[in-house]
Protein backbone atom coordinates (compact mmCIF):
# COMPACT_ATOMS: atom_id res chain seq x y z
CA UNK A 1 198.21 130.79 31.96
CA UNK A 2 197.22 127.06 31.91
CA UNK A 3 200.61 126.57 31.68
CA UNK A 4 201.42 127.75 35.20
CA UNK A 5 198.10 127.35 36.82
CA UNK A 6 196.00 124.23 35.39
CA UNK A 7 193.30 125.23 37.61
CA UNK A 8 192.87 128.16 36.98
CA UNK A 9 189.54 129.45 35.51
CA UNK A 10 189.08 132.58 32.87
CA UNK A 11 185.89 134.31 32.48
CA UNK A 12 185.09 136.83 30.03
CA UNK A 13 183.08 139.63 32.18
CA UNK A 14 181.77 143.47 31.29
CA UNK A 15 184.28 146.26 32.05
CA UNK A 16 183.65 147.30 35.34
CA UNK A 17 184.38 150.73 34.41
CA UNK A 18 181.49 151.41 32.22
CA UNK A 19 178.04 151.97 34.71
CA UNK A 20 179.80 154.86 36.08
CA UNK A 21 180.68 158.36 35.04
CA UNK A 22 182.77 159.48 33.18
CA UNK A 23 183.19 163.62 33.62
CA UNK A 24 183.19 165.19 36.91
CA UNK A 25 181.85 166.90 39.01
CA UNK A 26 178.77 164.28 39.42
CA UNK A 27 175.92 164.76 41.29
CA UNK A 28 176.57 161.04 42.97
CA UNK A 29 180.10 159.73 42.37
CA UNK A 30 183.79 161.21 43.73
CA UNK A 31 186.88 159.92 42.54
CA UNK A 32 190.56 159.93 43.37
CA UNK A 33 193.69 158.66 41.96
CA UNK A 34 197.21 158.91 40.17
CA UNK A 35 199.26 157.28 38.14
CA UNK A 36 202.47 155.95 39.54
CA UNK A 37 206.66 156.38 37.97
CA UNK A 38 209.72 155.34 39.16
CA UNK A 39 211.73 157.16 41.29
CA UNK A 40 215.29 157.10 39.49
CA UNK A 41 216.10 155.98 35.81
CA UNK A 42 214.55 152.78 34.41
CA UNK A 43 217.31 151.01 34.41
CA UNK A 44 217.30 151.13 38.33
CA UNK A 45 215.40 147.98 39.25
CA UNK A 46 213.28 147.86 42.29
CA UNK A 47 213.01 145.09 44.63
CA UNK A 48 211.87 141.47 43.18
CA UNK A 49 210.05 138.57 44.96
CA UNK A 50 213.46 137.26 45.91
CA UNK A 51 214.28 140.14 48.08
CA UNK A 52 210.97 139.24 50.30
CA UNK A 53 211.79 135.46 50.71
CA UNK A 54 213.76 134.31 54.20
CA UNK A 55 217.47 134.40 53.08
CA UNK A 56 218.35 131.44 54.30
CA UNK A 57 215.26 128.69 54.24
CA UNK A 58 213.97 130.26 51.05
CA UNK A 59 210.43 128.91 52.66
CA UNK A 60 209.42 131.86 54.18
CA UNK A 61 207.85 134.55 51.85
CA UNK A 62 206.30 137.48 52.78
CA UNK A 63 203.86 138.24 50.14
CA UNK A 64 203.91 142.55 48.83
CA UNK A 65 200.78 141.81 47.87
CA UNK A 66 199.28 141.25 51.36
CA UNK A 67 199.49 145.59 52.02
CA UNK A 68 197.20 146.11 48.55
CA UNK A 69 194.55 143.29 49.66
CA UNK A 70 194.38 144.42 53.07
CA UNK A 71 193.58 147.67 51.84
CA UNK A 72 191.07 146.45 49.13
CA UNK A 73 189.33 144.53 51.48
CA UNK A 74 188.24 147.34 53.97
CA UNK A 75 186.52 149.19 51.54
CA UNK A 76 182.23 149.15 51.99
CA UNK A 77 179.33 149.18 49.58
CA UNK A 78 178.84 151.97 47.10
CA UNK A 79 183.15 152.04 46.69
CA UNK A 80 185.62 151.17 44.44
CA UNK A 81 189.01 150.05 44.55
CA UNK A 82 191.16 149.86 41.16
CA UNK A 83 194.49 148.92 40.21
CA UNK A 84 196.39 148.73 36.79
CA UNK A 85 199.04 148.14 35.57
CA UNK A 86 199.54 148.55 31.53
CA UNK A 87 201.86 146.14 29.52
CA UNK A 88 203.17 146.90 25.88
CA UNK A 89 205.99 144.60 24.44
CA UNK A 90 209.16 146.61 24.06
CA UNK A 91 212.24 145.88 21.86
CA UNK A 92 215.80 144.42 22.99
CA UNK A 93 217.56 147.89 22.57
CA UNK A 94 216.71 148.56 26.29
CA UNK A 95 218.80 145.53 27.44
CA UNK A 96 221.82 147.13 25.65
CA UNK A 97 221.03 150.24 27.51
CA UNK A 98 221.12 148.73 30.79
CA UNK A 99 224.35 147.19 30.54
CA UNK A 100 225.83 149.79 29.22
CA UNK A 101 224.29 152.26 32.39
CA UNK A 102 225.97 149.10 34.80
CA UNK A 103 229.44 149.27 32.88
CA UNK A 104 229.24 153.29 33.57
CA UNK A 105 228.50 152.51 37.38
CA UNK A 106 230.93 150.55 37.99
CA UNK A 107 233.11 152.55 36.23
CA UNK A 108 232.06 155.72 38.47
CA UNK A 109 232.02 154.00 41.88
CA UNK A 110 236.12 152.99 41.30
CA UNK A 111 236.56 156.12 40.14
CA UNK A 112 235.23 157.62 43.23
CA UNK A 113 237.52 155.43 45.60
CA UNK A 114 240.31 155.58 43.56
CA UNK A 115 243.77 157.41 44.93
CA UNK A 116 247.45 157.59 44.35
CA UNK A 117 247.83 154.46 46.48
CA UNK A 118 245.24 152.29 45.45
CA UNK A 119 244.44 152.96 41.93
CA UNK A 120 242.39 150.40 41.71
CA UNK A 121 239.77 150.14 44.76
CA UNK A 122 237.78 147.28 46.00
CA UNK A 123 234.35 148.20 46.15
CA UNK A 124 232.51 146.83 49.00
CA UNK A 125 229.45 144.26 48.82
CA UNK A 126 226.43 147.09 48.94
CA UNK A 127 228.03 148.34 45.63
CA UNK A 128 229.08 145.64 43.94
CA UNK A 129 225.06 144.45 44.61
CA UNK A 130 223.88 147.36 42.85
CA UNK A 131 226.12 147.03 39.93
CA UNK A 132 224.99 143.16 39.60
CA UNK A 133 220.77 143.87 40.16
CA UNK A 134 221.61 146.57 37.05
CA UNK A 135 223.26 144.10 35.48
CA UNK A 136 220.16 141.39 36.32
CA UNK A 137 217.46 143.19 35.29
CA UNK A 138 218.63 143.27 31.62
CA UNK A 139 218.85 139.50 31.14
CA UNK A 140 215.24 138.89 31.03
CA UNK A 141 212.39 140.54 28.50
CA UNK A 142 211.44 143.76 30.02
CA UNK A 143 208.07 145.69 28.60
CA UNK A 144 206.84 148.85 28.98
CA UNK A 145 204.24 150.05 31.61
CA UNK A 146 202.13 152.40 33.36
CA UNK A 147 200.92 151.34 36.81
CA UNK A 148 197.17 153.50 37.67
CA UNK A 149 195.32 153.78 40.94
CA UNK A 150 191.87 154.97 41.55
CA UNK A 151 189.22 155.03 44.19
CA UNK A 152 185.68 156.02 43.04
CA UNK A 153 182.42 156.17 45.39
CA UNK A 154 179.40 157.35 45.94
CA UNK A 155 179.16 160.91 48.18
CA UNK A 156 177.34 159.50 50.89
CA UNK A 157 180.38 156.57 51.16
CA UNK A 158 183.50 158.53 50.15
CA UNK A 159 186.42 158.02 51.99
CA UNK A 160 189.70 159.09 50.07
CA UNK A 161 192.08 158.69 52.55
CA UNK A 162 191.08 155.14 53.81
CA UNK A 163 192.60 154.24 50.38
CA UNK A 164 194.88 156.69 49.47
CA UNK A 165 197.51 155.98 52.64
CA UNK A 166 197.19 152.45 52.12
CA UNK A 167 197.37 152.39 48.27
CA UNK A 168 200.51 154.24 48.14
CA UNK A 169 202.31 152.37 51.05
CA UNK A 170 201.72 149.28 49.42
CA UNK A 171 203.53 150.44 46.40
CA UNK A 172 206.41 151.86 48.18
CA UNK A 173 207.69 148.67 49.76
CA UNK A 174 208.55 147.69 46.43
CA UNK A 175 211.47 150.49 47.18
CA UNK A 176 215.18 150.23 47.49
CA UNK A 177 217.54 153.01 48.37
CA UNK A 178 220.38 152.36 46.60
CA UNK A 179 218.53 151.53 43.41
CA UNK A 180 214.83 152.86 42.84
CA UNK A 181 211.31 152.60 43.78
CA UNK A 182 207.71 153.56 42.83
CA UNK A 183 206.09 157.10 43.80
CA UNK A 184 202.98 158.42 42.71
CA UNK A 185 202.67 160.61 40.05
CA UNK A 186 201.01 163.94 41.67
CA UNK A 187 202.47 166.42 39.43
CA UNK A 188 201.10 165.39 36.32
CA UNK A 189 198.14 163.38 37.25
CA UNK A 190 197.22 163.57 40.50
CA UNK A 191 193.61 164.86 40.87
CA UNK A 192 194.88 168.22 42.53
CA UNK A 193 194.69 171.94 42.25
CA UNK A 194 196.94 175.07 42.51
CA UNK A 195 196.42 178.80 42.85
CA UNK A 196 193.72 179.77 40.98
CA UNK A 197 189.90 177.59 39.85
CA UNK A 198 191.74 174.70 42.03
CA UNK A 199 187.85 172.47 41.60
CA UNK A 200 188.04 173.04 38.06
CA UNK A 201 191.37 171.66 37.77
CA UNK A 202 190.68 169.04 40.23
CA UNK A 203 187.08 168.00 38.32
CA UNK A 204 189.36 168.16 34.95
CA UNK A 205 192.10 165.91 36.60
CA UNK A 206 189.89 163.64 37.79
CA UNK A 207 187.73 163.21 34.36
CA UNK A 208 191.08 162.83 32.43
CA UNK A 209 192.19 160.20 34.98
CA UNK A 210 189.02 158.03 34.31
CA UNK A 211 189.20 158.24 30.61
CA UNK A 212 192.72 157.13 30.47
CA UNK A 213 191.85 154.16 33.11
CA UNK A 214 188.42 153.36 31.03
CA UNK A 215 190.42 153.38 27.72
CA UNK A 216 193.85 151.68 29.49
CA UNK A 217 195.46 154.28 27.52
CA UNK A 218 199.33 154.55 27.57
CA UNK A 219 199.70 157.48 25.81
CA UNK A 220 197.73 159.61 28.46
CA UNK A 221 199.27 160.62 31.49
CA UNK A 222 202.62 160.49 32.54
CA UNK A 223 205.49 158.86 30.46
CA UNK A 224 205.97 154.86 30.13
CA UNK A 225 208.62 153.04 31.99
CA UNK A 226 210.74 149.59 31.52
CA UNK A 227 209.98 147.20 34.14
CA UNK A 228 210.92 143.27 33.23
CA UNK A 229 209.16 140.06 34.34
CA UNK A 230 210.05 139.78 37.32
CA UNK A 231 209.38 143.02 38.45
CA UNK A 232 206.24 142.51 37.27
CA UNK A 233 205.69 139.30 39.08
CA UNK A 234 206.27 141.05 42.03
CA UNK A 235 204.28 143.90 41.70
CA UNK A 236 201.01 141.99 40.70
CA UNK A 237 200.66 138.35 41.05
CA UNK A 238 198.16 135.59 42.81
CA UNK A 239 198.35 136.19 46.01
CA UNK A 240 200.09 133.11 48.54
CA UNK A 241 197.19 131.47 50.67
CA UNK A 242 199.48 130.90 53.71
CA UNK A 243 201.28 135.01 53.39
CA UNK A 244 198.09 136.95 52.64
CA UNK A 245 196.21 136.87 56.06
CA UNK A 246 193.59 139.99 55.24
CA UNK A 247 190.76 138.87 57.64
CA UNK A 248 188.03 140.67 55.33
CA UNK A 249 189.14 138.84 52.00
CA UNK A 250 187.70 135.78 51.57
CA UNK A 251 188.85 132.67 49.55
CA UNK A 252 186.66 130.45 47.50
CA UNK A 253 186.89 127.07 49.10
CA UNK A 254 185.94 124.96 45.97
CA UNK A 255 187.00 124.64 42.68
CA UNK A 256 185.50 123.01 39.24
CA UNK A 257 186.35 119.25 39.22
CA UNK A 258 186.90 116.97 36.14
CA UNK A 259 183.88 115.08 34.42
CA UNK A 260 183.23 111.70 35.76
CA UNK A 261 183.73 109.11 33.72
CA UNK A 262 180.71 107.04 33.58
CA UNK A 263 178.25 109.95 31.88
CA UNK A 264 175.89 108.40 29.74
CA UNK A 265 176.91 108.98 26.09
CA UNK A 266 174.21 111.32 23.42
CA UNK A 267 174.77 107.96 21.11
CA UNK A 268 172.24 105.46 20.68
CA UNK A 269 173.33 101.96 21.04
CA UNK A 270 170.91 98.93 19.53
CA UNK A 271 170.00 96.68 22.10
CA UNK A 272 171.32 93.37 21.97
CA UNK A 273 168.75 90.80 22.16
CA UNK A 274 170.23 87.77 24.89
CA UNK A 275 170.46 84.28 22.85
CA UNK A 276 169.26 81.57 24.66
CA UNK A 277 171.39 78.74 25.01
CA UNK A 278 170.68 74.93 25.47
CA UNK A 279 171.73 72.87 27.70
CA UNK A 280 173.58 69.96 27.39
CA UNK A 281 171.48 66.40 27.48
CA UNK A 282 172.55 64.54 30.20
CA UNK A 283 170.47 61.34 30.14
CA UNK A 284 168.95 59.69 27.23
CA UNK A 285 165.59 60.58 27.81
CA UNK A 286 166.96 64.41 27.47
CA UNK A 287 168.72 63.39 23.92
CA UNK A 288 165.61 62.41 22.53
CA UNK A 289 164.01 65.23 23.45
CA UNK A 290 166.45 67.37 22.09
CA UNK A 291 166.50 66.20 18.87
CA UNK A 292 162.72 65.87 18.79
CA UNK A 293 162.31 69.95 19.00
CA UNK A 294 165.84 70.17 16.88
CA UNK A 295 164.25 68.39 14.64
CA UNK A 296 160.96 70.42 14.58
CA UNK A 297 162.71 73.47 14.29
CA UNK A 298 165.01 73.11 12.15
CA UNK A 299 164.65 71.74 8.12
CA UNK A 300 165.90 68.52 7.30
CA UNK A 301 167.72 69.08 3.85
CA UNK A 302 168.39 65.52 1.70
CA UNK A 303 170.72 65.53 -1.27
CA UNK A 304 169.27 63.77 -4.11
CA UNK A 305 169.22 64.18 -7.61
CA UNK A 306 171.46 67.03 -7.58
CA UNK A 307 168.88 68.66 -6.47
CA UNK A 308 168.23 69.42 -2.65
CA UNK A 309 165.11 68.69 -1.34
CA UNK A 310 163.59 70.58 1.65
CA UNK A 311 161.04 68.86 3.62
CA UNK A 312 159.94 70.01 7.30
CA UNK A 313 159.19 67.00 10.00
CA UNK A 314 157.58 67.43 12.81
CA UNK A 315 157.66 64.62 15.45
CA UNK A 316 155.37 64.83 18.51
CA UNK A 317 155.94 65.00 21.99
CA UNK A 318 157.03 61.54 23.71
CA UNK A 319 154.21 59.54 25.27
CA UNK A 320 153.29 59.13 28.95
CA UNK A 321 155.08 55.47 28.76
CA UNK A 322 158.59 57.02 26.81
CA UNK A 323 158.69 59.85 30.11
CA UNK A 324 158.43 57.08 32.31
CA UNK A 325 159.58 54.15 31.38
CA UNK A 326 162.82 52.92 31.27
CA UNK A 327 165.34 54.57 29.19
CA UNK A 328 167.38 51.74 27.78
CA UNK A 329 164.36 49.95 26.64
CA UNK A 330 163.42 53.46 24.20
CA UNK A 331 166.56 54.12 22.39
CA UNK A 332 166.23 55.97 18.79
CA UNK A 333 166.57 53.54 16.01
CA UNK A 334 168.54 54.75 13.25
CA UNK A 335 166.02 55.76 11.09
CA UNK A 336 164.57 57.91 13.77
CA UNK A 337 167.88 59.96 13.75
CA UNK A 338 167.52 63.10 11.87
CA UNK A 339 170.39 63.36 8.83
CA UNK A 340 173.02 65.86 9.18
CA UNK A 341 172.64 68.37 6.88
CA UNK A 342 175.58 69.37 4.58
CA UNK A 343 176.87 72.58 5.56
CA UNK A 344 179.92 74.68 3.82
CA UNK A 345 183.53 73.06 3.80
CA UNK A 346 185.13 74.56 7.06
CA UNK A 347 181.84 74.72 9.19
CA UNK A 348 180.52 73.00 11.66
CA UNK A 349 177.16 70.59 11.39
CA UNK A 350 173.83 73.03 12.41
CA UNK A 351 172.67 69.93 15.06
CA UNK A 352 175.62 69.58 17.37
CA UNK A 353 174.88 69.67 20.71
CA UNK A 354 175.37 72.84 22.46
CA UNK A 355 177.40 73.11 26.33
């Protein structure tokens, strides 16, 4: 799915089937519906998405799905419109099948044209496009299916036929002559009645109908059918925003967008505590003072003895006369300098200046 659609979204919701009943008659509900077969043998195929682009631009496509929205969308409050369609993965043997059934047509239809004259016909281009959509439909996976319609409302709100007509249209524009199609399924599961106790059939029908829709059942009902991808594609697929023009449906306009990427993060970082950094002395008067509070902060460590001796100076702050007298009258005297203290082989001396 993500595949094909990275935007798409897939919630896990309730069946819709279960708040409403399940045998009938009811006192408040009505249903109708049918399953739907295929028209001619399976391996008939019935028209594919390809058959309802433009033939020649390939741009214009006229969406089958259009008929089943526009009929969806007309229905009111209090009614229900359903559509399924059941899937089960099927072997290969089929394939073999429907090659074989497209070797026996074309054997037939130059059978049927054959005479003395021309014992071997040309068939003409409706035919030979038969033969080669038989042919088709067995070189991609093909599963097995049952395709169910229903319509359930309340009494006061039931409409049958505002469904029914449109519902079964739909499905018959998947039709092709020459080939097959899809019909409805009256016979068998239709929620009719004959001859005699036609309600009680009808009520039976119609409670057999949900339970094999509630349970999407594929033994119930009417027999399974071979229908490949594509068909399948066709029959039921997202619908095409610029083909499906049903004035009642309406589109959601926005969409779930990405995280941004500046969220703040559950992990706590330590704070890092900003390091004050001295300036440069630029005059002399500035030098002395810097190595007046070096020298009070720092240790002065002498090397004597083997031994090293720790001893803390502290030298006060420069007089009124030093801050404004002249400078090259005050210079340190050697002994005023503090000693560099002996640090590791490889490292730098603690009392450089710092840019």
């Amino acid at each position: 799915m993500y595949a094909q659609y990275p935007d798409a979204e897939i919630t896990q919701v309730e069946d819709y089937t279960k708040p409403y009943p399940k045998k009938y008659p009811d006192p408040e509900y009505d249903l109708w519906g049918s399953e739907f077969t295929l028209v001619n043998p399976e391996e008939f195929p019935i028209l594919s998405y390809k058959d309802f682009e433009h033939s020649v631009t390939k741009e214009y496509f006229k969406d089958p799905m259009a008929a089943m929205l526009e009929t969806m969308s007309r229905i009111g409050k209090g009614e229900n419109c359903w559509f399924q369609i059941f899937v089960q993965p099927t072997g290969k043997a089929w394939q073999e099948h429907v090659r074989e059934k497209a070797a026996e047509l074309t054997a037939e239809l130059v059978e049927s044209r054959a005479s003395d004259t021309r014992p071997f016909p040309m068939l003409h281009k409706g035919e030979t496009d038969l033969v080669e959509a038989v042919y088709n439909k067995s070189k991609k996976n093909g599963f097995k299916c049952k395709i169910r319609i229903m319509y359930l409302a309340k009494k006061t709100n039931y409409n049958a036929k505002r469904v029914q007509y449109g519902m079964v249209g739909a499905m018959k524009q998947f039709g092709r002559d020459d080939s097959n199609g899809i019909k409805p399924l009256y016979s068998a599961t239709g929620v009719t009645g004959h001859y005699l106790f036609k309600d009680f059939q009808k009520n039976l029908r119609k409670s057999a109908l949900f339970v094999a829709y509630q349970n999407r059942s594929g033994s119930r009902g009417g027999p399974k059918f071979v229908l490949n991808v594509e068909e399948l594609a066709t029959i039921w697929h997202f619908p095409v925003s610029h083909a499906v023009r049903a004035p009642s449906l309406a589109q959601v306009s926005a969409k779930r967008g990405e995280a941004p990427g500046v969220l703040p993060l559950e992990t706590e970082f330590e704070e890092e505590v900003p390091v004050e950094v001295e300036a440069a002395p630029q005059t002399t008067r500035d030098l002395r003072r810097a190595r007046s509070a070096r020298t009070t902060r720092q240790p002065r460590h002498d090397i004597g003895g083997g031994k090293a001796a720790h001893t803390h100076d502290t030298h006060a702050a420069p007089s009124d006369h030093d801050a404004h007298g002249d400078d090259s009258e005050h210079l340190p005297d050697a002994h005023e300098v503090p000693a560099v203290s002996r640090a590791p082989h490889g490292a730098p001396p603690p009392n450089l200046p710092v840019v």
